[in-house]
C-alpha atoms as a PDB file:
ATOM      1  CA  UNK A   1      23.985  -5.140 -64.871  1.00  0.00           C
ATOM      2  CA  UNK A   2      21.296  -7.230 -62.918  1.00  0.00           C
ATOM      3  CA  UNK A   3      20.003  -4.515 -60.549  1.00  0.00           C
ATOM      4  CA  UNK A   4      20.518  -4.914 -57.137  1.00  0.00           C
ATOM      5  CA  UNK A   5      18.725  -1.843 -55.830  1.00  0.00           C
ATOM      6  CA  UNK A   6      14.985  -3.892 -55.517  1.00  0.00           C
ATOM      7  CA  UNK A   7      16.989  -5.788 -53.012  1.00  0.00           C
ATOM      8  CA  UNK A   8      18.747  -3.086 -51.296  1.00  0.00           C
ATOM      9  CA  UNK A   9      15.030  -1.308 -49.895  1.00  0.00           C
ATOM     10  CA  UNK A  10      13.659  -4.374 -48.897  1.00  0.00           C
ATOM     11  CA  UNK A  11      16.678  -4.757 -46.823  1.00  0.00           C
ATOM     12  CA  UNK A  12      16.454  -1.892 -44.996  1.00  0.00           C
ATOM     13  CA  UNK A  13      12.867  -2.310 -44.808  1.00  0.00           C
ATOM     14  CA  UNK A  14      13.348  -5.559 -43.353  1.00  0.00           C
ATOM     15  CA  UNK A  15      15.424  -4.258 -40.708  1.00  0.00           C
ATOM     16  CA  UNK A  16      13.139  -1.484 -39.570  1.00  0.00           C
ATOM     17  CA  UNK A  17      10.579  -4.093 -39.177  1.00  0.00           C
ATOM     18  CA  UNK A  18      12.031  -6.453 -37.331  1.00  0.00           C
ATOM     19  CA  UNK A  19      13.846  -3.757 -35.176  1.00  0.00           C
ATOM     20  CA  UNK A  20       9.967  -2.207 -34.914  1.00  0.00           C
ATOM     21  CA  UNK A  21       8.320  -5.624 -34.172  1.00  0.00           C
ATOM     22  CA  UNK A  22      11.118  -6.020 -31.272  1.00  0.00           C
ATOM     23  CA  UNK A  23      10.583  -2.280 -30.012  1.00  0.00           C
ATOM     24  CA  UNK A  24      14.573  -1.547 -29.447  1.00  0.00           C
ATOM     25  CA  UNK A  25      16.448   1.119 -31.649  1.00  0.00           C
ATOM     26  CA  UNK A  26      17.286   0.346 -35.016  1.00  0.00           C
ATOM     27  CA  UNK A  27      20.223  -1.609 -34.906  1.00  0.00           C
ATOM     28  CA  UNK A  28      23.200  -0.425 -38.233  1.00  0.00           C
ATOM     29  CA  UNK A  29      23.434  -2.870 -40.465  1.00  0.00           C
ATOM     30  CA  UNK A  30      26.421  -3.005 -43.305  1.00  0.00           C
ATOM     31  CA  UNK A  31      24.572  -5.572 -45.857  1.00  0.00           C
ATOM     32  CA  UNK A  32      22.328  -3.359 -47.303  1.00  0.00           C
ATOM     33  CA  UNK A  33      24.878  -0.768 -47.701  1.00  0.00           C
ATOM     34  CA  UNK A  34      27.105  -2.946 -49.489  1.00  0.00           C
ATOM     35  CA  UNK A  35      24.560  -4.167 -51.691  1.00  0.00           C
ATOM     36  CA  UNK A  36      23.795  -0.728 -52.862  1.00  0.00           C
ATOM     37  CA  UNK A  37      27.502   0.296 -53.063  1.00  0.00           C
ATOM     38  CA  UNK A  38      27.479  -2.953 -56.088  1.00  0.00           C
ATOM     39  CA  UNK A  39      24.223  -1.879 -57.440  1.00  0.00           C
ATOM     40  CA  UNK A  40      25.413   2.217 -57.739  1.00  0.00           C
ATOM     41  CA  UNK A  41      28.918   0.413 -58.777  1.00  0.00           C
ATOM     42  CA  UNK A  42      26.681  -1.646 -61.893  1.00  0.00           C
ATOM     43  CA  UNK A  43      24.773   1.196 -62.770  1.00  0.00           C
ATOM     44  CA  UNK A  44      21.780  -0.775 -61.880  1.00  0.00           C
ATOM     45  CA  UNK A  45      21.282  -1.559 -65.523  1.00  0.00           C
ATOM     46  CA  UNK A  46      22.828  -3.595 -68.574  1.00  0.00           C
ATOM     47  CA  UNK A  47      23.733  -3.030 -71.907  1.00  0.00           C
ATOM     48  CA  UNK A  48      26.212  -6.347 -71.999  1.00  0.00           C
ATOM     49  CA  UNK A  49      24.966  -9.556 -73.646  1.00  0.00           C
ATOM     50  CA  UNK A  50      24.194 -12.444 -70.907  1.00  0.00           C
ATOM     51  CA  UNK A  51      26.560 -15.184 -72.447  1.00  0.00           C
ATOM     52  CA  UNK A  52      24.982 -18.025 -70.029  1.00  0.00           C
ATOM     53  CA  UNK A  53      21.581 -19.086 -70.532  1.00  0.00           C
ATOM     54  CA  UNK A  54      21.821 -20.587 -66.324  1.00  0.00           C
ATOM     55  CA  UNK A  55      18.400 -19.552 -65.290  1.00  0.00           C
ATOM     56  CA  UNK A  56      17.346 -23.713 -66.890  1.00  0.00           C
ATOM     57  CA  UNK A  57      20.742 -24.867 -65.749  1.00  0.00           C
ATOM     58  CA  UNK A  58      21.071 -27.209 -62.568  1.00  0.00           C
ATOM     59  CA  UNK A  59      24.543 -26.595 -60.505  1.00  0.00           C
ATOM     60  CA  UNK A  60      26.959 -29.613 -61.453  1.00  0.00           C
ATOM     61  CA  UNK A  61      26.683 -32.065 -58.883  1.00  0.00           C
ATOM     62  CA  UNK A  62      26.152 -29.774 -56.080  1.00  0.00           C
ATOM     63  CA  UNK A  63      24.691 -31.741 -52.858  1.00  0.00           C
ATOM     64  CA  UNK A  64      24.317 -31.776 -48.862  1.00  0.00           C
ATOM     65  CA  UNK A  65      26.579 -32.464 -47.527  1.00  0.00           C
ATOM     66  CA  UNK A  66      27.964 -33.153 -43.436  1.00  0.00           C
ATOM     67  CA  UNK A  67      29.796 -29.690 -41.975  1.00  0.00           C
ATOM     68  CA  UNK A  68      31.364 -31.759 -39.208  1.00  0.00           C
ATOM     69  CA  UNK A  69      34.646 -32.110 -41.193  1.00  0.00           C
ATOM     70  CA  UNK A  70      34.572 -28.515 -41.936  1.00  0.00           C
ATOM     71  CA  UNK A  71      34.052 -26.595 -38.723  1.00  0.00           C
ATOM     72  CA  UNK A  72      34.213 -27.675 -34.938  1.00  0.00           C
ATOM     73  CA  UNK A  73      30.561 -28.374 -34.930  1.00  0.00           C
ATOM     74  CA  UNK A  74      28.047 -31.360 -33.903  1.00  0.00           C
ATOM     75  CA  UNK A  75      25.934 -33.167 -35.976  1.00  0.00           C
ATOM     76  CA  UNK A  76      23.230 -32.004 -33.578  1.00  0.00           C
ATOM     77  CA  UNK A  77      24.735 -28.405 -33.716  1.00  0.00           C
ATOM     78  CA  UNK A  78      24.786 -28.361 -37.226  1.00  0.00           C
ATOM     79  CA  UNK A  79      20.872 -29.493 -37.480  1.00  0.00           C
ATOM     80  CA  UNK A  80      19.913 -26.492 -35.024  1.00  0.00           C
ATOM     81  CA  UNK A  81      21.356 -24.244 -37.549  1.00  0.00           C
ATOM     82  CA  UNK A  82      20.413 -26.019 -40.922  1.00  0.00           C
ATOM     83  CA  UNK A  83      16.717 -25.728 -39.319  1.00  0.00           C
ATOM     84  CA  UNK A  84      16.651 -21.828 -38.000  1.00  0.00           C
ATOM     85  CA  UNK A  85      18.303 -21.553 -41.634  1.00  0.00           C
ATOM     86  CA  UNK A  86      16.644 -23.588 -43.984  1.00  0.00           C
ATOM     87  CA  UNK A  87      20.084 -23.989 -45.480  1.00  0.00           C
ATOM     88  CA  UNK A  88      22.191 -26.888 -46.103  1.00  0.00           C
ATOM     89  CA  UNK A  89      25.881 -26.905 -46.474  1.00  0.00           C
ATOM     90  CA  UNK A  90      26.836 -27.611 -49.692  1.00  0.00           C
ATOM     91  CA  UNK A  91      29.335 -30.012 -51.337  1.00  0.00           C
ATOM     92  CA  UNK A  92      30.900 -30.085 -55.100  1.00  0.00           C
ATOM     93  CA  UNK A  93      31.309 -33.193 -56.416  1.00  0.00           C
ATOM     94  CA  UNK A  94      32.121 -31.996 -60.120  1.00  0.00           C
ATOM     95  CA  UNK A  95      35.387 -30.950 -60.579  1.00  0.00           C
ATOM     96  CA  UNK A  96      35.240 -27.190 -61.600  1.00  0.00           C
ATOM     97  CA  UNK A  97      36.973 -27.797 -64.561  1.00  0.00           C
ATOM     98  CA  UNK A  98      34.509 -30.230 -66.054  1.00  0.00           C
ATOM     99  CA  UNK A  99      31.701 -27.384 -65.243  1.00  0.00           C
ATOM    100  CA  UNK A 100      30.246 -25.577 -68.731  1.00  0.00           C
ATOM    101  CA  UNK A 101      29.974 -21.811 -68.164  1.00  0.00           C
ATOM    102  CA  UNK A 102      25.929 -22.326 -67.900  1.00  0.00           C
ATOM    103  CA  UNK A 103      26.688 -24.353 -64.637  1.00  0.00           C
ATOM    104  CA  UNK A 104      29.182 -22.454 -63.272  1.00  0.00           C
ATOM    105  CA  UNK A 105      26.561 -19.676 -63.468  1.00  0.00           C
ATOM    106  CA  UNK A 106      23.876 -21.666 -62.154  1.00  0.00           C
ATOM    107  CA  UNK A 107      26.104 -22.599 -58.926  1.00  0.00           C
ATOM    108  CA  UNK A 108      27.036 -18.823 -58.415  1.00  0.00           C
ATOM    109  CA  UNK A 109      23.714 -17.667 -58.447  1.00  0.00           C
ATOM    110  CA  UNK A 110      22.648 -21.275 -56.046  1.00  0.00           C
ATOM    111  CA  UNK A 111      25.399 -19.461 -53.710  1.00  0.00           C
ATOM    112  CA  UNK A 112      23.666 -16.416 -53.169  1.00  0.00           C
ATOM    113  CA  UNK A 113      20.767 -17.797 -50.956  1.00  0.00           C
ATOM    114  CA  UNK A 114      17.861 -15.852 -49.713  1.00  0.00           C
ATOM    115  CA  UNK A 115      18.631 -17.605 -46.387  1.00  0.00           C
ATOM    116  CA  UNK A 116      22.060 -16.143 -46.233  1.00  0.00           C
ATOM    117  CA  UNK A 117      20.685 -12.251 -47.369  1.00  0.00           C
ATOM    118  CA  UNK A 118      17.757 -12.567 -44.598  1.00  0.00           C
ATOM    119  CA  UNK A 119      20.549 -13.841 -41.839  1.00  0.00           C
ATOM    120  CA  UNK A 120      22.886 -11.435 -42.439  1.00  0.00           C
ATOM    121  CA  UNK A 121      20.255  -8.422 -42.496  1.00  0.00           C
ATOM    122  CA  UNK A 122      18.804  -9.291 -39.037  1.00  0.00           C
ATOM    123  CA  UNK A 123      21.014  -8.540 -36.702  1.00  0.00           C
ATOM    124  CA  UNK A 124      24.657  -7.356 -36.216  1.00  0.00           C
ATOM    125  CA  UNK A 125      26.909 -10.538 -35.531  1.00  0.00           C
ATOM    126  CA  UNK A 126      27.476  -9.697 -31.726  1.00  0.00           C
ATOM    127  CA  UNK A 127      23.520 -10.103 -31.593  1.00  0.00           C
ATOM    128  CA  UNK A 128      23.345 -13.937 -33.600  1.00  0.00           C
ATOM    129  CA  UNK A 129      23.235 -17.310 -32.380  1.00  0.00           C
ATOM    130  CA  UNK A 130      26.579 -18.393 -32.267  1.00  0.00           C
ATOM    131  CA  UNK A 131      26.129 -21.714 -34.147  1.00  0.00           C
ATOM    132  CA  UNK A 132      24.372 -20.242 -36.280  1.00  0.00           C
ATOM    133  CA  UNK A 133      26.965 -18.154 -37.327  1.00  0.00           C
ATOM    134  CA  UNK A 134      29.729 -20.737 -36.992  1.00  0.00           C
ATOM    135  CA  UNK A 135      27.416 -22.065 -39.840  1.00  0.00           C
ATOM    136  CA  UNK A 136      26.620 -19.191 -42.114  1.00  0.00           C
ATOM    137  CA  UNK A 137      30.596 -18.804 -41.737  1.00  0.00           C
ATOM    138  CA  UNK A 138      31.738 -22.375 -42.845  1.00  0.00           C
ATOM    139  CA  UNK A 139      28.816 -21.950 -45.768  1.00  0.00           C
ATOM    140  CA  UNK A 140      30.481 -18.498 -46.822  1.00  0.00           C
ATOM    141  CA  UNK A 141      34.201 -20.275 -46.827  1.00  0.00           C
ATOM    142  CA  UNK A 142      33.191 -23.488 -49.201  1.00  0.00           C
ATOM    143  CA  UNK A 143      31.377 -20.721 -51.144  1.00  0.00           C
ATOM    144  CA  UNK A 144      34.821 -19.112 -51.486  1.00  0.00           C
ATOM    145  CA  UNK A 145      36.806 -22.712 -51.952  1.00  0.00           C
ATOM    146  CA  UNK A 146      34.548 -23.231 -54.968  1.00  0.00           C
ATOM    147  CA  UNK A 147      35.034 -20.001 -56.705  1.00  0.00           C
ATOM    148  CA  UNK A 148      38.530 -20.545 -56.390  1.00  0.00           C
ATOM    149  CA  UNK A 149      38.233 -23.713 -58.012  1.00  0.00           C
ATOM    150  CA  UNK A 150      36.251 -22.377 -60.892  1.00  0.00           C
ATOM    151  CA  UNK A 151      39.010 -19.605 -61.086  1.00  0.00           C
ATOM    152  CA  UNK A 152      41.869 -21.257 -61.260  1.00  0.00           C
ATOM    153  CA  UNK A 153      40.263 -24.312 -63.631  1.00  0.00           C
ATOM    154  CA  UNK A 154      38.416 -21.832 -66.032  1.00  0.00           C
ATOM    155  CA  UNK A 155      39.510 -18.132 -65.052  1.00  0.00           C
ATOM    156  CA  UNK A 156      37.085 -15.115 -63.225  1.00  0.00           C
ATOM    157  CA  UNK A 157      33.464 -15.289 -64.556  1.00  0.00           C
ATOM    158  CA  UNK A 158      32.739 -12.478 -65.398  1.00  0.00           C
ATOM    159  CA  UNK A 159      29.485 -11.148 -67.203  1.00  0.00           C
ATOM    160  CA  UNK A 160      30.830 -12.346 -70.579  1.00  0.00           C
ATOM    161  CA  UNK A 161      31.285 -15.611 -69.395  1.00  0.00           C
ATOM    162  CA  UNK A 162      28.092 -16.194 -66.863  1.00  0.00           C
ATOM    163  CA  UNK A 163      25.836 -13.198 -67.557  1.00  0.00           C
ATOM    164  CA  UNK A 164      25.348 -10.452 -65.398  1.00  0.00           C
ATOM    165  CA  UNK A 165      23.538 -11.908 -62.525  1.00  0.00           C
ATOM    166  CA  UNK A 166      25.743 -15.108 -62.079  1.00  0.00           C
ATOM    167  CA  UNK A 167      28.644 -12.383 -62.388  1.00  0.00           C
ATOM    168  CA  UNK A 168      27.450 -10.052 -59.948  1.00  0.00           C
ATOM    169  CA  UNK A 169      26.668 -13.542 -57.393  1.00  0.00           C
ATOM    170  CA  UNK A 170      30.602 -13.913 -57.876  1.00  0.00           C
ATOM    171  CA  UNK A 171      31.736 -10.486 -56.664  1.00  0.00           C
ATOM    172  CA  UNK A 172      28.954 -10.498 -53.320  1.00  0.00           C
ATOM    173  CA  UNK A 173      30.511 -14.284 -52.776  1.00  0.00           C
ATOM    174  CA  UNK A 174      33.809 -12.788 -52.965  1.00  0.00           C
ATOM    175  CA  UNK A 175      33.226  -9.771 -50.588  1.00  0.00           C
ATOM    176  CA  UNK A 176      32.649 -12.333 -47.848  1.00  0.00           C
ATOM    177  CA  UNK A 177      35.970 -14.173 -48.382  1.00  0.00           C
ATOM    178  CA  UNK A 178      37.564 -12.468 -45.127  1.00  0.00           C
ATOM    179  CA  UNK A 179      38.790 -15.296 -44.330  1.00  0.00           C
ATOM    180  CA  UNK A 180      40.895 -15.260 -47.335  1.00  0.00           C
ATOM    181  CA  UNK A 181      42.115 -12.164 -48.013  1.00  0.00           C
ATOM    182  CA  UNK A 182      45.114 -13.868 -50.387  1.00  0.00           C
ATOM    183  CA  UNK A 183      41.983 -14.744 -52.702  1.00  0.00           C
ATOM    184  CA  UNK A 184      39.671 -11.894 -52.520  1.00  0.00           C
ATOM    185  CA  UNK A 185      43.318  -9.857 -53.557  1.00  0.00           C
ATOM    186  CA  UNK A 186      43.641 -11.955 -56.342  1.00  0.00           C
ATOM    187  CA  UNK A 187      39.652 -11.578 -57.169  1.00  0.00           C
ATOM    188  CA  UNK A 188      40.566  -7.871 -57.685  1.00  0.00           C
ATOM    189  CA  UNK A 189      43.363  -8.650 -59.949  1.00  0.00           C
ATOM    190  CA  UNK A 190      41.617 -10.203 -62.477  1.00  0.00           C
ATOM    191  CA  UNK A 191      38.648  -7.693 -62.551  1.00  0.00           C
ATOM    192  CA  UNK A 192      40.978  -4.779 -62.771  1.00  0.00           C
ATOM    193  CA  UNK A 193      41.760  -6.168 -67.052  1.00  0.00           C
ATOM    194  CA  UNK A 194      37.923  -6.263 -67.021  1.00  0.00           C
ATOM    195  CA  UNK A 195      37.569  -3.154 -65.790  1.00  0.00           C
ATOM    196  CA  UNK A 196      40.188  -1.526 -68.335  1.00  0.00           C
ATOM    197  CA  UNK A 197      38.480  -3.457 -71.198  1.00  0.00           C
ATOM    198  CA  UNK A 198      35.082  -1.721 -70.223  1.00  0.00           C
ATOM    199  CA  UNK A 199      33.502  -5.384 -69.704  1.00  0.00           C
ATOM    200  CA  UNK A 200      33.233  -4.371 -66.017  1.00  0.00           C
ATOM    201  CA  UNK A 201      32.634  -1.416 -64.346  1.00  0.00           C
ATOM    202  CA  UNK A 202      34.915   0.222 -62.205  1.00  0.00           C
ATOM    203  CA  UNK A 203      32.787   0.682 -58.838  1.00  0.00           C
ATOM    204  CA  UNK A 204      33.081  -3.290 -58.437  1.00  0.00           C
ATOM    205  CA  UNK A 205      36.594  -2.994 -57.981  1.00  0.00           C
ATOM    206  CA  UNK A 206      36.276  -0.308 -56.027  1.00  0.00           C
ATOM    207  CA  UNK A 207      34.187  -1.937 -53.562  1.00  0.00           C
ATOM    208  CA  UNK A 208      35.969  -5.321 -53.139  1.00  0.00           C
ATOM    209  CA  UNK A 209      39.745  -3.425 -52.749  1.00  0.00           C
ATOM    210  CA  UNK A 210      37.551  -1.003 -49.999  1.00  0.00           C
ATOM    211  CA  UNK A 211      36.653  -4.221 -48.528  1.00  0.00           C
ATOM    212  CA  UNK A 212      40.193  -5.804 -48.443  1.00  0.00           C
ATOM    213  CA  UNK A 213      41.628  -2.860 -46.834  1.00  0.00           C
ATOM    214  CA  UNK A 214      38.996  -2.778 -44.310  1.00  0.00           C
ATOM    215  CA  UNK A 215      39.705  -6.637 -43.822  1.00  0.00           C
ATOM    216  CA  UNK A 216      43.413  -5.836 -43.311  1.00  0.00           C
ATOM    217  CA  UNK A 217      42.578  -2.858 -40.965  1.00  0.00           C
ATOM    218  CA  UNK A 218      43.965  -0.301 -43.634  1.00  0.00           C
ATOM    219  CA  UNK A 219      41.820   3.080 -44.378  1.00  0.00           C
ATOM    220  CA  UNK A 220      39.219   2.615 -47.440  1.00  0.00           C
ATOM    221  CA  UNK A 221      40.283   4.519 -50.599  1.00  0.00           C
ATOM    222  CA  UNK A 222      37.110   4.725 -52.385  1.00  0.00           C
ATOM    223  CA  UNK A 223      34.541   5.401 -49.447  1.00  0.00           C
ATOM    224  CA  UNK A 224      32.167   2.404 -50.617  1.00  0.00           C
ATOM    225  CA  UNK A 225      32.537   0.418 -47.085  1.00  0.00           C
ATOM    226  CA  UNK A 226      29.377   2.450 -44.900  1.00  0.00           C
ATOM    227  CA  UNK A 227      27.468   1.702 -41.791  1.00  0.00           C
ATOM    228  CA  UNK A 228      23.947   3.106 -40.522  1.00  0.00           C
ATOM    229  CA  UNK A 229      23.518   4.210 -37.324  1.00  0.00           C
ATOM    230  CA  UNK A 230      20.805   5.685 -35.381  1.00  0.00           C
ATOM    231  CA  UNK A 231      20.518   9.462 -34.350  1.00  0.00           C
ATOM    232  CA  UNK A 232      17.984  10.359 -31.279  1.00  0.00           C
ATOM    233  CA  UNK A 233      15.137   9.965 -33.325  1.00  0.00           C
ATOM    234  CA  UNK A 234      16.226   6.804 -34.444  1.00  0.00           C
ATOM    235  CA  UNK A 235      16.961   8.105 -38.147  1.00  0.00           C
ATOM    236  CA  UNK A 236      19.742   7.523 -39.925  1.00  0.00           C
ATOM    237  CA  UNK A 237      23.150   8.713 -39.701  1.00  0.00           C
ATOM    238  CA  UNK A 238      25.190   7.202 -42.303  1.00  0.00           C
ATOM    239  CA  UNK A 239      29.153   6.807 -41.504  1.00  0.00           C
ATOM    240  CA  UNK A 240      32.311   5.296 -42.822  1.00  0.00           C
ATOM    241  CA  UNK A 241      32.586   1.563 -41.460  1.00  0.00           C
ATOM    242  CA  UNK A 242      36.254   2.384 -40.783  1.00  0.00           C
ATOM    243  CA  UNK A 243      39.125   5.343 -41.977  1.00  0.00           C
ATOM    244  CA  UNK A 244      39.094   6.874 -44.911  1.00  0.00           C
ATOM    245  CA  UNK A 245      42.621   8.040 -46.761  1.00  0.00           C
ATOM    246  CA  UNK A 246      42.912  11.347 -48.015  1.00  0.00           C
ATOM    247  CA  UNK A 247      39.691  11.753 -47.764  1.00  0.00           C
ATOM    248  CA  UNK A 248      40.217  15.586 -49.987  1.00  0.00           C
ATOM    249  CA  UNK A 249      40.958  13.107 -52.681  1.00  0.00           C
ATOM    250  CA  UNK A 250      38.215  11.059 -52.274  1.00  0.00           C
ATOM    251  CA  UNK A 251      35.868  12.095 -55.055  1.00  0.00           C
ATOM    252  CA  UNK A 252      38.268  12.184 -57.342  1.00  0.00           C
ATOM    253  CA  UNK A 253      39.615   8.451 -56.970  1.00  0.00           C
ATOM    254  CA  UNK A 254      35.567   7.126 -56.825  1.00  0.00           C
ATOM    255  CA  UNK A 255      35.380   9.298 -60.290  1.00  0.00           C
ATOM    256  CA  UNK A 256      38.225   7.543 -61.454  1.00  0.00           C
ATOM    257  CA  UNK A 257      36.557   4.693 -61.113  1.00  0.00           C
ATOM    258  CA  UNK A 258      32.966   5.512 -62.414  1.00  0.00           C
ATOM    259  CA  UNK A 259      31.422   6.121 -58.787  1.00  0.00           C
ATOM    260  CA  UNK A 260      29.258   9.215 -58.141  1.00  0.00           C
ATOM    261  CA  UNK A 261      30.491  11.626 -55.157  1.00  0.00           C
ATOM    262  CA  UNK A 262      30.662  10.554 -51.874  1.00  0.00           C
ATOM    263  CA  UNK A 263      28.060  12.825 -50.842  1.00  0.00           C
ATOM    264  CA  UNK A 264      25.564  11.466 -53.545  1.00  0.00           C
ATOM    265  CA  UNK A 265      26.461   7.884 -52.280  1.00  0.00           C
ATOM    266  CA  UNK A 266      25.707   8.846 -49.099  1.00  0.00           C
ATOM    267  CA  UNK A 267      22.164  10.461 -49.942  1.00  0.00           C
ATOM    268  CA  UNK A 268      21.190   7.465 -52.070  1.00  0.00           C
ATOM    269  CA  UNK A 269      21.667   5.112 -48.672  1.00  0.00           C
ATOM    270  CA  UNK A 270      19.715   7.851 -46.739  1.00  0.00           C
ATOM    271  CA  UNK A 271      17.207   7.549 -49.378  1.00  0.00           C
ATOM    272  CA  UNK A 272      16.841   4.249 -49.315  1.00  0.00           C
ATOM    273  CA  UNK A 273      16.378   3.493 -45.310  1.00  0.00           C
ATOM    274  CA  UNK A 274      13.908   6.762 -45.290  1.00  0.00           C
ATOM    275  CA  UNK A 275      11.979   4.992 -48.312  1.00  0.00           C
ATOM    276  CA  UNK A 276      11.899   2.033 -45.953  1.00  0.00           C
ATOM    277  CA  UNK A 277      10.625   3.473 -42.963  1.00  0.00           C
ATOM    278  CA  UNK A 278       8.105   5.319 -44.833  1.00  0.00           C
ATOM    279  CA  UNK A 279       7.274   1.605 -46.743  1.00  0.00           C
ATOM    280  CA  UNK A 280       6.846   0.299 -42.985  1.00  0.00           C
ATOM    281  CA  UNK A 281       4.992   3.171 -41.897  1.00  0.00           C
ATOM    282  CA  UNK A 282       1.935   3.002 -44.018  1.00  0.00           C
ATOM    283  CA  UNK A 283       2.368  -0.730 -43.572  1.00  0.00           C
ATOM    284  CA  UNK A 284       0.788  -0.258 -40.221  1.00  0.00           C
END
């Protein structure tokens, strides 16, 4: 599956830097983690056939559109944060059931912005400009109205459908559906048939039912949901985001699903914020 673990270092090394540049501890930061929870959960490689040639393919009828209608939010607002973001809120003018499969791929992968990855690895939330983040939020729940239009119009796409990296855009769009927990349960539902078809692997399921639970203040099952915090050196400590259930049991329910044990998981994120910081180290 299209690897995600390129991304996943320069994360972290993009938050070491900027936490450097500022000179203030290194702040934890959940993106990254989840990123490499996916890329662990795809195996960071592919054997399945890409069934959408999107990479040529323009999103149908995708434009910019006004945000005012969407969120409480000023036209004037609403510039402030299209300009610190370089993003503009989108609109769907084709209906998703008149989409081919090669656009519906091209529109997942248009969803998974640089603009939104760099945002959301800068700072924790508490630390953002609030408009801002009143607009990254509205962005993240048309994101979610769309996919639920392509669902229910055409069915999940998965990597059979889209290929692997329009596939994979689907499952990060759908980990940010808080909002909507209703949908992101019903995401899980139809992976889970993927899943026991061997079409999908296992992990993503994992991490998007770890991610409901945590939504709905429940204890993970499957561990994938991590934070990084700093110790007194400002290293690493990596942690649970919230509870974990049975935690005795824990290994075997990730094996169940395909994961590696917990402790592995947790050595790969260690791994890959100590390749950072020694990345930004002999930056300097």
């Amino acid at each position: 599956m299209f690897t995600l673990l390129g991304r996943v270092r320069r994360s972290a090394l993009s938050v070491r830097t900027s936490v450097s540049d500022a000179g203030s501890a290194m702040r934890y930061t959940t993106t990254a983690v989840c990123l490499l929870a996916l890329a662990l959960a795809s195996g960071c490689s592919s054997s399945q056939k890409h069934a959408a040639s999107s990479e040529n393919v323009s999103p149908g009828s995708v434009t910019s559109g006004s945000i005012v209608s969407h969120v409480n939010m000023s036209e004037a607002e609403a510039a402030h944060a299209r300009s610190r973001l370089g993003l503009s809120f989108p609109v769907y003018e084709t209906p998703a059931g008149a989409l081919s499969w090669d656009e519906v791929a091209a529109e997942l992968i248009a969803m998974r912005a640089p603009a939104l990855a760099q945002y959301r690895r800068t700072a924790p939330a508490s630390e953002r400009d609030p408009i801002v983040h009143d607009y990254v939020m509205a962005v993240d729940r048309a994101h979610t109205d769309r996919l639920k239009q392509i669902v229910a119009a055409k069915g999940w796409p998965g990597p059979e459908q889209v290929g692997a990296r329009a596939a994979s855009a689907a499952i990060l769009t759908a980990q940010y559906a808080g909002h909507d927990p209703e949908f992101l349960e019903d995401a899980i539902g139809h992976m889970a048939p993927m899943v026991a078809s061997g079409v999908l692997h296992g992990g993503y399921v994992a991490v998007l039912t770890d991610r409901l639970r945590v939504y709905r203040g429940q204890p993970q099952l499957y561990g994938t949901q991590m934070r990084v915090a700093p110790d007194a050196y400002n290293l690493p400590i990596i942690l649970p985001a919230t509870q974990i259930e049975d935690p005795a049991n824990l290994d075997a329910r990730r094996a169940s699903m395909g994961l590696p044990p917990h402790t592995a998981f947790k050595t790969e994120i260690a791994q890959s914020f100590s390749g950072a910081s020694t990345a930004d180290a002999s930056a300097d």
